[in-house]
Protein backbone atom coordinates (compact mmCIF):
# COMPACT_ATOMS: atom_id res chain seq x y z
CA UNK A 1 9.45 133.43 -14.24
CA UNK A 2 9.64 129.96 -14.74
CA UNK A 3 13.10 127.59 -14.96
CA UNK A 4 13.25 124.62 -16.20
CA UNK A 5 16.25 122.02 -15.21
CA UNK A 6 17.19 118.13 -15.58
CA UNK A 7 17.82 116.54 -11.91
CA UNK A 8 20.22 113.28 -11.66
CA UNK A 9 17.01 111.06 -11.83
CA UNK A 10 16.30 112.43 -14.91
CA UNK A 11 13.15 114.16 -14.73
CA UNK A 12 12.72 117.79 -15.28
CA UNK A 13 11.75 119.83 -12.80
CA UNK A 14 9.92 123.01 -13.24
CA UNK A 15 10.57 126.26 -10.77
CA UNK A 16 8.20 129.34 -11.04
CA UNK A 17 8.99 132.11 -9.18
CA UNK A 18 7.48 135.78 -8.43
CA UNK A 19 7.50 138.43 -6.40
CA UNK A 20 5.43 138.77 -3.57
CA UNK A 21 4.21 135.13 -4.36
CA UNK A 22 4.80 131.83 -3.20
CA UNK A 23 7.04 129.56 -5.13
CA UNK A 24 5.81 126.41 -6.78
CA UNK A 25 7.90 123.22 -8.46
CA UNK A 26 6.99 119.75 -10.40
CA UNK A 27 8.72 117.07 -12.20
CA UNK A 28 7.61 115.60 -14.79
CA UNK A 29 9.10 112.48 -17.23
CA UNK A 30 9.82 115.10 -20.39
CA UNK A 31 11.02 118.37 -21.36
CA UNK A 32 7.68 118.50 -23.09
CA UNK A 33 5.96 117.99 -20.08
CA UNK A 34 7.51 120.55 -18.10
CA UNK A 35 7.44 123.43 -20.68
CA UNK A 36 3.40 122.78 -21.00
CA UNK A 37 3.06 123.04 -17.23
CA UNK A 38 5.24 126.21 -17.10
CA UNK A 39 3.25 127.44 -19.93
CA UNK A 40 -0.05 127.01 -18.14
CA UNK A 41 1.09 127.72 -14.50
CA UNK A 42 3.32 130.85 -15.16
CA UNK A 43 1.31 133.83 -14.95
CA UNK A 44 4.23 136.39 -16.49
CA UNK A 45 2.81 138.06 -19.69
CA UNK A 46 6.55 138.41 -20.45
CA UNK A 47 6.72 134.79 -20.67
CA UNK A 48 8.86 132.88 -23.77
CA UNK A 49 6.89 133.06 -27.23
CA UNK A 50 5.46 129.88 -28.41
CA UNK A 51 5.33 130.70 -32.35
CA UNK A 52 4.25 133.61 -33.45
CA UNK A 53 1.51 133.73 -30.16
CA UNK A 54 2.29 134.55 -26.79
CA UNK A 55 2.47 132.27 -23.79
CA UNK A 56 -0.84 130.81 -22.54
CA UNK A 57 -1.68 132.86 -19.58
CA UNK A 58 -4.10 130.41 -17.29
CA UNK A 59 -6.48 131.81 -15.14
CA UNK A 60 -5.59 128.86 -13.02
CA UNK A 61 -2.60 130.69 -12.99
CA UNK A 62 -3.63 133.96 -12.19
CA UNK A 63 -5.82 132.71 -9.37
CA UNK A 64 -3.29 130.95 -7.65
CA UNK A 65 -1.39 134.07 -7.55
CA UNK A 66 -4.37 135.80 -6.71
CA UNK A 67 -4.89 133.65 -3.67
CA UNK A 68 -1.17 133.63 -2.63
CA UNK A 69 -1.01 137.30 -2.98
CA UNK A 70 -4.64 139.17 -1.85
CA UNK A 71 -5.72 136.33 0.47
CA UNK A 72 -2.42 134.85 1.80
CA UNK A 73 -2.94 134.14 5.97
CA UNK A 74 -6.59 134.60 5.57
CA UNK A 75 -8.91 131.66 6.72
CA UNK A 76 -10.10 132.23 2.88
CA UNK A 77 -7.59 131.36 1.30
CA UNK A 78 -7.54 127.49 1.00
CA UNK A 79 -11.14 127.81 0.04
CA UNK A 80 -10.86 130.01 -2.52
CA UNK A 81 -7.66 128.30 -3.85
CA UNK A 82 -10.18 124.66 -4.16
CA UNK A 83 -12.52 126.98 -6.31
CA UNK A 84 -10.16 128.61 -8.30
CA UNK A 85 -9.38 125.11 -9.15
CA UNK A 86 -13.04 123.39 -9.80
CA UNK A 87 -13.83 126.65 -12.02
CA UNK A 88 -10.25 126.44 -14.07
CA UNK A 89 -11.50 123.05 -15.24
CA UNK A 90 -14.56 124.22 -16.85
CA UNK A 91 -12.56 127.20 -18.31
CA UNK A 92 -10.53 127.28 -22.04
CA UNK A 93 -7.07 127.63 -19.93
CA UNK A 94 -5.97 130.47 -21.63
CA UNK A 95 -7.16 133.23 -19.11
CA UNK A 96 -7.38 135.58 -22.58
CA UNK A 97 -9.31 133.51 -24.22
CA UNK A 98 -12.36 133.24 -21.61
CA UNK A 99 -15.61 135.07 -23.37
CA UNK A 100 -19.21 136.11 -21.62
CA UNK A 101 -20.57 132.76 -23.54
CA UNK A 102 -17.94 130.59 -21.32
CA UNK A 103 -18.82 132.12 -18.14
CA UNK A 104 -22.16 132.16 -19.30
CA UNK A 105 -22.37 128.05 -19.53
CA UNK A 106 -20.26 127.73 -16.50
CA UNK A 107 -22.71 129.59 -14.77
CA UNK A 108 -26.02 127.44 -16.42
CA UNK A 109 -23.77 124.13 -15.65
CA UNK A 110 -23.31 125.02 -11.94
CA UNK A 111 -26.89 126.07 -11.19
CA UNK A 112 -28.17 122.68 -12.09
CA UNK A 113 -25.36 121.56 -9.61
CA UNK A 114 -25.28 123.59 -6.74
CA UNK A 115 -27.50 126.36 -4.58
CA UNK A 116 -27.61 129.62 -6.03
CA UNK A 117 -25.72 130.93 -3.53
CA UNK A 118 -22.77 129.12 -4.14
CA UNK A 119 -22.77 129.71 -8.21
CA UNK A 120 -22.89 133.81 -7.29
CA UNK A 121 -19.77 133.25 -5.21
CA UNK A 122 -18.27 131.22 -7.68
CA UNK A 123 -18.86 134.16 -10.34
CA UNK A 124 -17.65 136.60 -7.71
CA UNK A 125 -14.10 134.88 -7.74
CA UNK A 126 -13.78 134.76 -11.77
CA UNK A 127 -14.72 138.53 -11.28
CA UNK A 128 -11.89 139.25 -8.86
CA UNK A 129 -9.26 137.66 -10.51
CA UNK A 130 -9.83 139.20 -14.06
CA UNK A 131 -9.96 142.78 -12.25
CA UNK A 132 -6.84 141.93 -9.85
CA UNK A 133 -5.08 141.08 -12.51
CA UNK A 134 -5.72 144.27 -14.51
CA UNK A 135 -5.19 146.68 -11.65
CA UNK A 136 -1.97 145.02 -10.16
CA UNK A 137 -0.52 143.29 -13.12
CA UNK A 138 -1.16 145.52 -16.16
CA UNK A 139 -2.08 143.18 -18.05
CA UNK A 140 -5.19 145.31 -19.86
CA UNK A 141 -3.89 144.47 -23.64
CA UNK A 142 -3.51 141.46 -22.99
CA UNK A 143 -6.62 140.23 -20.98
CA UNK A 144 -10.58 141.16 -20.98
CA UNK A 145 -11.58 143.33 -17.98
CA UNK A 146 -13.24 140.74 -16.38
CA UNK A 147 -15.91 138.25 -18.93
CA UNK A 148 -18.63 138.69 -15.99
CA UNK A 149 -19.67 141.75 -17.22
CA UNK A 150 -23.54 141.75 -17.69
CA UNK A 151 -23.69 138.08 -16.70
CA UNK A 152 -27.20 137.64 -14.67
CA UNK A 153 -25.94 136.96 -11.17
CA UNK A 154 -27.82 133.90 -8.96
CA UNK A 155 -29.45 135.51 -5.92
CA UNK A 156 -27.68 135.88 -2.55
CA UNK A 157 -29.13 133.07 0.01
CA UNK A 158 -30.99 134.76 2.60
CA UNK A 159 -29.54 136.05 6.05
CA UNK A 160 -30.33 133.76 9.10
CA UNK A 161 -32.27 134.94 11.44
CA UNK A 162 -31.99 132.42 14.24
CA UNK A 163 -31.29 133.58 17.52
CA UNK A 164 -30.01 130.51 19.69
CA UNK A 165 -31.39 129.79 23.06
CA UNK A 166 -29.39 129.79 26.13
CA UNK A 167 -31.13 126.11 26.78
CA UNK A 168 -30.00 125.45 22.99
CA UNK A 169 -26.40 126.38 23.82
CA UNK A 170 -25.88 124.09 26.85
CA UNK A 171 -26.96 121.31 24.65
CA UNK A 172 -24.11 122.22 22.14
CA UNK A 173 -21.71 122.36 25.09
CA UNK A 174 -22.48 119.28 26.90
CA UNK A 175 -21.50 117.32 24.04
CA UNK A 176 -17.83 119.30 22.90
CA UNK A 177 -14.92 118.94 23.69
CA UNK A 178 -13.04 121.22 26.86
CA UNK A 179 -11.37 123.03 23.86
CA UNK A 180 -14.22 123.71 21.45
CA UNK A 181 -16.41 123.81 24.43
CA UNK A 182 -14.75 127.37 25.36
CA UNK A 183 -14.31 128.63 21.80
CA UNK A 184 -18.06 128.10 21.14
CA UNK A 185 -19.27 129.43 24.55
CA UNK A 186 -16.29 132.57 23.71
CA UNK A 187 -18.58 133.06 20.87
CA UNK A 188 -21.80 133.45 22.37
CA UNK A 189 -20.16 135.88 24.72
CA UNK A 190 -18.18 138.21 22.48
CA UNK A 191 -19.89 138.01 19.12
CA UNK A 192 -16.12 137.56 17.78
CA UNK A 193 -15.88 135.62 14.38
CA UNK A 194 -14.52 132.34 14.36
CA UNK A 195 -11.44 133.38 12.83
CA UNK A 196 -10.75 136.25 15.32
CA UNK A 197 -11.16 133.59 18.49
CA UNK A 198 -8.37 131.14 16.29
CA UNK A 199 -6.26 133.38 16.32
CA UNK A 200 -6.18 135.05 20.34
CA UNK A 201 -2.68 135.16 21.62
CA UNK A 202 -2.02 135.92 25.68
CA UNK A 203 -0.81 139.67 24.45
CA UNK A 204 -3.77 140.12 23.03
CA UNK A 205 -6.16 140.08 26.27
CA UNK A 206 -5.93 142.35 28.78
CA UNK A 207 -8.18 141.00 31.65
CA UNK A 208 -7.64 143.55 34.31
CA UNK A 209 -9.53 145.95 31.65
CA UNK A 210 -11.72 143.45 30.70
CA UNK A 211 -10.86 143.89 26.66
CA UNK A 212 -9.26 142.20 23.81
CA UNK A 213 -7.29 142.91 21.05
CA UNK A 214 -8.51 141.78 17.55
CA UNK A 215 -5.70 142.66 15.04
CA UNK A 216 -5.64 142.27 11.06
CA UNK A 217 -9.60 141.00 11.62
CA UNK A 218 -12.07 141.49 8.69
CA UNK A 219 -12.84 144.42 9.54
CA UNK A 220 -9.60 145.80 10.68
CA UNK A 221 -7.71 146.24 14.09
CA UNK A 222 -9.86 146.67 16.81
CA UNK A 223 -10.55 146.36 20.62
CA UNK A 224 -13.55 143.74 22.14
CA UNK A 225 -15.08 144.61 24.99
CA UNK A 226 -15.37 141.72 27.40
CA UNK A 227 -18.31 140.10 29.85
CA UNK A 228 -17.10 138.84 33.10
CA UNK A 229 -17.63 135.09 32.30
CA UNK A 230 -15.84 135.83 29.19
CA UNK A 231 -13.05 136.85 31.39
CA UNK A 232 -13.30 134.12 33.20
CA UNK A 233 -12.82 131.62 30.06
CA UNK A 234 -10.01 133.46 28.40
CA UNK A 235 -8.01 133.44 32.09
CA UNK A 236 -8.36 129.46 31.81
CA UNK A 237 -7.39 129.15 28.49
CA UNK A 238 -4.35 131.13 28.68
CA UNK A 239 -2.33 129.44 31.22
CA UNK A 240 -1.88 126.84 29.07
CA UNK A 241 0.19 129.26 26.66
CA UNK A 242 3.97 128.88 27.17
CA UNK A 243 4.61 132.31 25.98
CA UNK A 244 2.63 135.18 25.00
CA UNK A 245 2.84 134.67 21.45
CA UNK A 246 0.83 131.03 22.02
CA UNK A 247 -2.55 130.44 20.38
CA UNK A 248 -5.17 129.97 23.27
CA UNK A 249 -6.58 127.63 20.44
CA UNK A 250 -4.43 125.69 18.30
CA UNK A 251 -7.07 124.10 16.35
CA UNK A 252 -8.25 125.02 12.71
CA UNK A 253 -11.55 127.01 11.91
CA UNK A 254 -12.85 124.62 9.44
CA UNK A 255 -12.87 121.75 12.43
CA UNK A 256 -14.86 124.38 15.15
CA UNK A 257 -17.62 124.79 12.72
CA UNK A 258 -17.19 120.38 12.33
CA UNK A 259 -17.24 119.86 15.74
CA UNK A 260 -20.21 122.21 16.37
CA UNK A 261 -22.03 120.25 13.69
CA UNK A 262 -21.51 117.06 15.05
CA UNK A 263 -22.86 118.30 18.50
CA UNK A 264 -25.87 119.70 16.94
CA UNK A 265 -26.87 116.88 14.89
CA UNK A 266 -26.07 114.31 18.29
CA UNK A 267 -28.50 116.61 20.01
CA UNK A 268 -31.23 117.07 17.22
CA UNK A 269 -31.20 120.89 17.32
CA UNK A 270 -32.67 123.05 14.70
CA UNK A 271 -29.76 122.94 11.52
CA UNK A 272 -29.52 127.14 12.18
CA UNK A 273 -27.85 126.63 15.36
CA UNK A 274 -24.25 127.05 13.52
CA UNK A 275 -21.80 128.65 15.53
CA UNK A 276 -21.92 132.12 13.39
CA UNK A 277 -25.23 132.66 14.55
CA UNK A 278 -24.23 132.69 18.58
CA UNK A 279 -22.31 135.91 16.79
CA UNK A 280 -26.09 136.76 15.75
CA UNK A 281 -27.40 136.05 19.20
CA UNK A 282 -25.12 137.93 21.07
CA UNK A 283 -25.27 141.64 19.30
CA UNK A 284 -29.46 140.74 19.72
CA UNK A 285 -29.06 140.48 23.16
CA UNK A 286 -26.54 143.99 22.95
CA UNK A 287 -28.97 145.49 21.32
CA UNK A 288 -32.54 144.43 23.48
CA UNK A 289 -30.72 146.17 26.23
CA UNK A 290 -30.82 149.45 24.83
CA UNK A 291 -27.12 149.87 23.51
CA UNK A 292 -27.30 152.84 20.71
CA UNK A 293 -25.85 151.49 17.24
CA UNK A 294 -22.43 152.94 18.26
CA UNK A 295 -22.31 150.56 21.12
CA UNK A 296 -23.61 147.67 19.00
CA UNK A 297 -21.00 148.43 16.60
CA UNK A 298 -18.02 148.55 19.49
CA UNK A 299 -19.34 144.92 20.76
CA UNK A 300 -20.01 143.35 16.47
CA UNK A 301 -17.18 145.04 15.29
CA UNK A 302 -19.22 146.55 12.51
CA UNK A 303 -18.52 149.79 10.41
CA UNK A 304 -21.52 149.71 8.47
CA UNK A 305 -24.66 150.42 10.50
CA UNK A 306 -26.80 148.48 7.32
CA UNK A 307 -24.90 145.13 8.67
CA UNK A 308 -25.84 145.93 12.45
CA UNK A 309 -29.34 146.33 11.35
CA UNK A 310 -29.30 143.05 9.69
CA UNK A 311 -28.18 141.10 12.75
CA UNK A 312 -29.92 142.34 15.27
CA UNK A 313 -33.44 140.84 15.72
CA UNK A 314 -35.78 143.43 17.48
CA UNK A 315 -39.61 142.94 17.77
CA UNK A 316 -42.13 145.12 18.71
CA UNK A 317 -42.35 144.27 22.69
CA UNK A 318 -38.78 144.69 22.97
CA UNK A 319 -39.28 148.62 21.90
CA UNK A 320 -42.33 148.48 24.09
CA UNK A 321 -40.08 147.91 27.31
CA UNK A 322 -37.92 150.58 26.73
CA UNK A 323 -40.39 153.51 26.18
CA UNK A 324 -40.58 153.25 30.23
């Protein structure tokens, strides 16, 4: 709930707290000020009345909480936060208030802005929120179900299907940093995400056995199975770590994927040699050397076999070779 107090410099300052959520605070000049910010930025339906109505309920509101409570420690979740943020703009602020023809003309506004790709995901997020809120804050008399409902979605952007070049690689890693230099060649070698290499700890390799530990990944908990030069990389990094809770890599994902840019624009290499597709190259090369899906799956990490399928790049000739 939100509090509202005067501090000694005379501005009010504005408290909201909740369970399970981050707090957040501002001061502003007047009492007027404050109680339209609490209004807006408190997502309690049991709020204070304002006439006869009830509170505003903001879905910038609701996806902050959203954010702070489904995605909090995820890579995600400062991304989806800046969204939550460009889409509340173009929203009427009361959350109850949003109709089909508002997400409707968000949705027409953004496609003459941005890929199609990008104004799906953008939909996807209003989606969430409205449902979230309904299933874990009650709020269904209060609050539509979620105003996406029959709105024509943009189409997904195609998968890559780029499978990057061992000559292609050494180009990226001539040019990177010792640090990056190892995350990026981890990649190719482990078909980890990005956000499961961030986050490597000494505890979580075991060398002798020549696997890794991946907990609370997107997929889950689960154990990596490691090539000897991969070995080899990890046993470098860690003896930098001053104790076994350490991050091999204490860098940020968002400035891998930079630096990986910058070495593949220095170098002129094709634009699809991102560092998510060495995770593309690697289960290809798994799975040209005869692994059954179940094996593919140990090495991507996978528990659909419809996503294995759509990363591994198999052509004719490579079936060819293993009928003999």
């Amino acid at each position: 709930m939100a509090s509202i107090r005067q501090l000694p410099s005379g501005l009010f300052n504005v408290q909201i707290r909740h369970k399970n959520a981050d707090p957040i605070s501002r001061s502003f000049p007047t009492r007027e000020d404050a109680e339209r910010w609490a209004n807006e930025h408190d997502p309690s339906p049991r709020g204070k009345s304002e006439g006869d109505g009830v509170v505003p309920l903001s879905f910038l509101a609701l996806g902050k909480r959203y954010c702070n409570t489904v995605l909090k420690g995820h890579s995600s979740q400062p991304i989806t936060l800046g969204r939550v943020e460009r889409i509340a703009s173009h929203l009427p602020s009361d959350a109850r208030a949003i109709t089909k023809n508002d997400v409707n003309r968000y949705r027409l506004m953004r496609l003459q802005e941005v890929a199609p790709a990008t104004c799906r995901l953008e939909l996807q997020i209003i989606n969430r929120v409205f449902r979230w809120a309904h299933r874990e804050m009650m709020l269904d008399r209060t609050l539509n179900p979620s105003p996406c409902t029959d709105i024509p979605m943009p189409p997904p952007s195609k998968p890559r299907s780029k499978v990057v070049s061992r000559d292609e690689l050494d180009l990226l890693l001539s040019v990177l940093s010792p640090t990056m230099r190892i995350i990026v060649e981890l990649a190719f070698e482990t078909a980890m995400r990005r956000s499961e290499i961030i986050k490597l700890t000494p505890k979580l390799l075991h060398l002798k056995e020549r696997v890794l530990s991946v907990i609370d990944g997107k997929a889950g908990d689960r154990s990596v199975p490691l090539t000897r030069r991969a070995v080899k990389l990890l046993r470098a990094a860690s003896k930098g770590c001053a104790t076994p809770d350490t991050r091999l890599f204490p860098v940020t994902p968002h400035s891998v994927s930079t630096a990986v840019r910058r070495a593949r624009q220095k170098m002129g290499l094709d634009q699809d040699v991102r560092l998510h597709q060495l995770r593309h190259t690697r289960i290809s090369v798994v799975a040209k050397q005869g692994f059954n899906q179940a094996q593919i799956m140990m090495v991507s990490g996978h528990r659909d076999i419809r996503s294995v399928q759509r990363y591994t790049h198999l052509n004719v000739m490579d079936v060819v070779r293993l009928l003999d």
